[in-house]
N, C-alpha and C. Protein backbone atom coordinates (compact mmCIF):
# COMPACT_ATOMS: atom_id res chain seq x y z
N UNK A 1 0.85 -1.18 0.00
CA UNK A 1 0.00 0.00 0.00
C UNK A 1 0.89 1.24 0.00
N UNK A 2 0.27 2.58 -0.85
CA UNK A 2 1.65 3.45 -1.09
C UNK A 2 1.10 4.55 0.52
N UNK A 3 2.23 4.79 0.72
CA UNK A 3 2.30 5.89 1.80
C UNK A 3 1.89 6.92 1.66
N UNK A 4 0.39 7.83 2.52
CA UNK A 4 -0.13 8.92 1.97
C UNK A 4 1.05 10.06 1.84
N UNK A 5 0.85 11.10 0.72
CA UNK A 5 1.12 12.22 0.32
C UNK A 5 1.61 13.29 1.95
N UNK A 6 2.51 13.62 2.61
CA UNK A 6 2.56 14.54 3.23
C UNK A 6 2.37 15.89 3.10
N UNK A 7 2.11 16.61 2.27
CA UNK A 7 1.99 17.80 1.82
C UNK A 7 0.88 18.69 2.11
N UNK A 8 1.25 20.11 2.22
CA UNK A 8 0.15 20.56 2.84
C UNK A 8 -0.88 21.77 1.45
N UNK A 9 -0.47 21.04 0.59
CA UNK A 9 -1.58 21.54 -0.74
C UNK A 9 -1.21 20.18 -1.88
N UNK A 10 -2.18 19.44 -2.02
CA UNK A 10 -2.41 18.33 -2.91
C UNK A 10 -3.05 18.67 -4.16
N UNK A 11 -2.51 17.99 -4.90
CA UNK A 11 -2.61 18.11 -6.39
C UNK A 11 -4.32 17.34 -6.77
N UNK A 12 -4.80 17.45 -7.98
CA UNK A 12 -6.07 16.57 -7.99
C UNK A 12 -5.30 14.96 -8.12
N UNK A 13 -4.24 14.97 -8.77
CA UNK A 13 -4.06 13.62 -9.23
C UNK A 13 -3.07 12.48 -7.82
N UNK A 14 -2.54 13.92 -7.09
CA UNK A 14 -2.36 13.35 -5.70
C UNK A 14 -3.68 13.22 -4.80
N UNK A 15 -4.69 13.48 -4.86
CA UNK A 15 -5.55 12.97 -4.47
C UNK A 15 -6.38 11.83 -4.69
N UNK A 16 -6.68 12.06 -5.95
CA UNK A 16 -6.69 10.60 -6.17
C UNK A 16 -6.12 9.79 -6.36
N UNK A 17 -4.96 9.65 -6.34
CA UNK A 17 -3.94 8.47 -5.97
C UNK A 17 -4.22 8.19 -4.49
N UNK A 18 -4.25 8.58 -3.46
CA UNK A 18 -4.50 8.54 -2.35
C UNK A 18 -5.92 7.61 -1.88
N UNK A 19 -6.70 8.30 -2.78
CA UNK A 19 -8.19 7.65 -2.51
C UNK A 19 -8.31 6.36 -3.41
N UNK A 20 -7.63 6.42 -4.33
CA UNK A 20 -7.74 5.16 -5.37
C UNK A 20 -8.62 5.46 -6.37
N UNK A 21 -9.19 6.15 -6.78
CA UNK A 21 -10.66 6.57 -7.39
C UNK A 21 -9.66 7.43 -8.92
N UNK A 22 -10.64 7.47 -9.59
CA UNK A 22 -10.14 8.29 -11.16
C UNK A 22 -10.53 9.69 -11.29
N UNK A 23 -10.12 10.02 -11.65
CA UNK A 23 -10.08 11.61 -11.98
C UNK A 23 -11.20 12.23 -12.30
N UNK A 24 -12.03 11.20 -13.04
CA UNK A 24 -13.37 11.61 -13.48
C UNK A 24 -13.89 11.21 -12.01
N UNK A 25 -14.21 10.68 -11.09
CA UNK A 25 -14.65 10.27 -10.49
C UNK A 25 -14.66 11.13 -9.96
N UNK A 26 -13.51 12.00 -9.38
CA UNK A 26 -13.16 13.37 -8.45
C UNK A 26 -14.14 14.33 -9.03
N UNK A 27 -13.92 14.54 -10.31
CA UNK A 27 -14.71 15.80 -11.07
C UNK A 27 -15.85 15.21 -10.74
N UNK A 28 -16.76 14.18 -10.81
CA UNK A 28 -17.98 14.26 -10.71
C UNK A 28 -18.33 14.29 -9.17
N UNK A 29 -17.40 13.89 -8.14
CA UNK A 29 -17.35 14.03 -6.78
C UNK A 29 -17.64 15.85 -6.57
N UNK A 30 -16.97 16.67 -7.26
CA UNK A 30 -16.98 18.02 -7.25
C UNK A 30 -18.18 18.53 -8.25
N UNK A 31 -18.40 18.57 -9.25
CA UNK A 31 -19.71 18.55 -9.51
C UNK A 31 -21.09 18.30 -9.00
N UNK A 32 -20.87 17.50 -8.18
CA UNK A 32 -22.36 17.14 -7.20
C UNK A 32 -21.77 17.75 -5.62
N UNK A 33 -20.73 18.88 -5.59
CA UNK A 33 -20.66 19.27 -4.55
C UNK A 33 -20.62 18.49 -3.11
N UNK A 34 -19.47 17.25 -3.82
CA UNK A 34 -19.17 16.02 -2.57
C UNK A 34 -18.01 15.65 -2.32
N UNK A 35 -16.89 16.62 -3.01
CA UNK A 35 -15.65 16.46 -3.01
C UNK A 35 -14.98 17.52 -1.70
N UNK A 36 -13.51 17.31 -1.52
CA UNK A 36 -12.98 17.67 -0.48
C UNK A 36 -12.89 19.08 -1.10
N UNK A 37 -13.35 20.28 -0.22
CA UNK A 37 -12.79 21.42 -1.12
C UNK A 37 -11.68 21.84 -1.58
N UNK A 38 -11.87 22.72 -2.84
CA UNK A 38 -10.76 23.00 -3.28
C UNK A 38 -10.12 24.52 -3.88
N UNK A 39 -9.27 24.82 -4.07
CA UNK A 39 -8.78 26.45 -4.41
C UNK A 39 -8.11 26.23 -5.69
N UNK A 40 -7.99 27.04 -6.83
CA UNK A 40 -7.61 27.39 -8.02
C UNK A 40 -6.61 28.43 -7.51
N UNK A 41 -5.14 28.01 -8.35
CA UNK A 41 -4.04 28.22 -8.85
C UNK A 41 -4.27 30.30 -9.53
N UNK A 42 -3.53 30.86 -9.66
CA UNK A 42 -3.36 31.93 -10.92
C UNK A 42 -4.06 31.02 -12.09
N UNK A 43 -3.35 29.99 -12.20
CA UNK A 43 -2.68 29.11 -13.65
C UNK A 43 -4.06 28.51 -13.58
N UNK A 44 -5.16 28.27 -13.22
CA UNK A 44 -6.12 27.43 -13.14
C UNK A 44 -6.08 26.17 -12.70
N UNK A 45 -4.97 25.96 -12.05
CA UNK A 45 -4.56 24.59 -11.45
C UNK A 45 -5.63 24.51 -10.21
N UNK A 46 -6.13 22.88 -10.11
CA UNK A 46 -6.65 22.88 -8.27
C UNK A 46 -5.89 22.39 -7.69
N UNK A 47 -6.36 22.88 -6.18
CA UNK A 47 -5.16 22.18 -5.07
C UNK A 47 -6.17 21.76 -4.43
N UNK A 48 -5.68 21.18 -3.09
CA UNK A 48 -6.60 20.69 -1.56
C UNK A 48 -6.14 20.69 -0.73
N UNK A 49 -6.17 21.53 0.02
CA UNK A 49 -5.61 21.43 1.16
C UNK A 49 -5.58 20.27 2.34
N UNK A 50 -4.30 19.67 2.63
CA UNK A 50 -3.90 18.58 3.72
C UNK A 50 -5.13 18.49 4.70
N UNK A 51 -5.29 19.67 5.45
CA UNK A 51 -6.51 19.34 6.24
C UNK A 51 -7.64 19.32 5.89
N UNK A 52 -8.04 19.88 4.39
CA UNK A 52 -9.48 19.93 3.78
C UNK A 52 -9.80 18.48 3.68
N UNK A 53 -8.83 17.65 3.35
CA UNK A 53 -8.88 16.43 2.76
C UNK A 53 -9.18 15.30 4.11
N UNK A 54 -8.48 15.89 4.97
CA UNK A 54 -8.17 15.28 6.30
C UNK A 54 -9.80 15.24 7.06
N UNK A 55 -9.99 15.91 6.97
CA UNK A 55 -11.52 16.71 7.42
C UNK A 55 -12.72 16.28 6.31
N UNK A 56 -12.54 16.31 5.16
CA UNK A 56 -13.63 15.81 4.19
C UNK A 56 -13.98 14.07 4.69
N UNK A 57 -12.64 13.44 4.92
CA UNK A 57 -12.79 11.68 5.12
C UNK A 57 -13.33 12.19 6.30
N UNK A 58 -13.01 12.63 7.43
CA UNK A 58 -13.52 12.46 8.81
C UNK A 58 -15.46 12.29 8.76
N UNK A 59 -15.58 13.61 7.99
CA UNK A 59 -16.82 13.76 7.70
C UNK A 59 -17.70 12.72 7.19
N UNK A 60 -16.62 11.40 6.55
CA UNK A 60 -17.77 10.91 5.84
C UNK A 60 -17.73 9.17 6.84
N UNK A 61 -17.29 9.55 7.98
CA UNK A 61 -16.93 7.93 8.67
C UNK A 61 -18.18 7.61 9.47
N UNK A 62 -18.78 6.72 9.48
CA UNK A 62 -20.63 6.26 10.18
C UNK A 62 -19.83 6.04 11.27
N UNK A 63 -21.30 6.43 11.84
CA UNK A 63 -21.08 6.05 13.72
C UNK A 63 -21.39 4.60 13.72
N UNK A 64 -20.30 4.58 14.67
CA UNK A 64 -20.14 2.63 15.15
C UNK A 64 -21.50 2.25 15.50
């Protein structure tokens, strides 16, 4: 299993490497407004922030 990303602004494609999921999958995760948030670059690049991401999984764990 690969070792999560330490960084404290993640790429889309470091994110989904992380989650295992495809790129389209992310975009449509963000399209239906269910993805970890995210901030645009100058360049139009997205990022995610370490704790956005950290905090998006927390959000989605069921009570025991």
């Amino acid at each position: 299993m690969a070792t999560p990303i330490q960084r404290a602004h993640l790429t889309i494609a470091d994110v989904c490497s992380e989650l295992g999921v495809a790129r389209s999958t992310f975009y449509d995760w963000r399209a239906a407004k269910k993805a970890p948030r995210c901030f645009k670059l100058p360049n139009g690049e997205l990022r995610v922030r370490r704790t956005d991401l950290d905090s998006w999984l927390d959000s989605l764990q069921e009570a025991a």
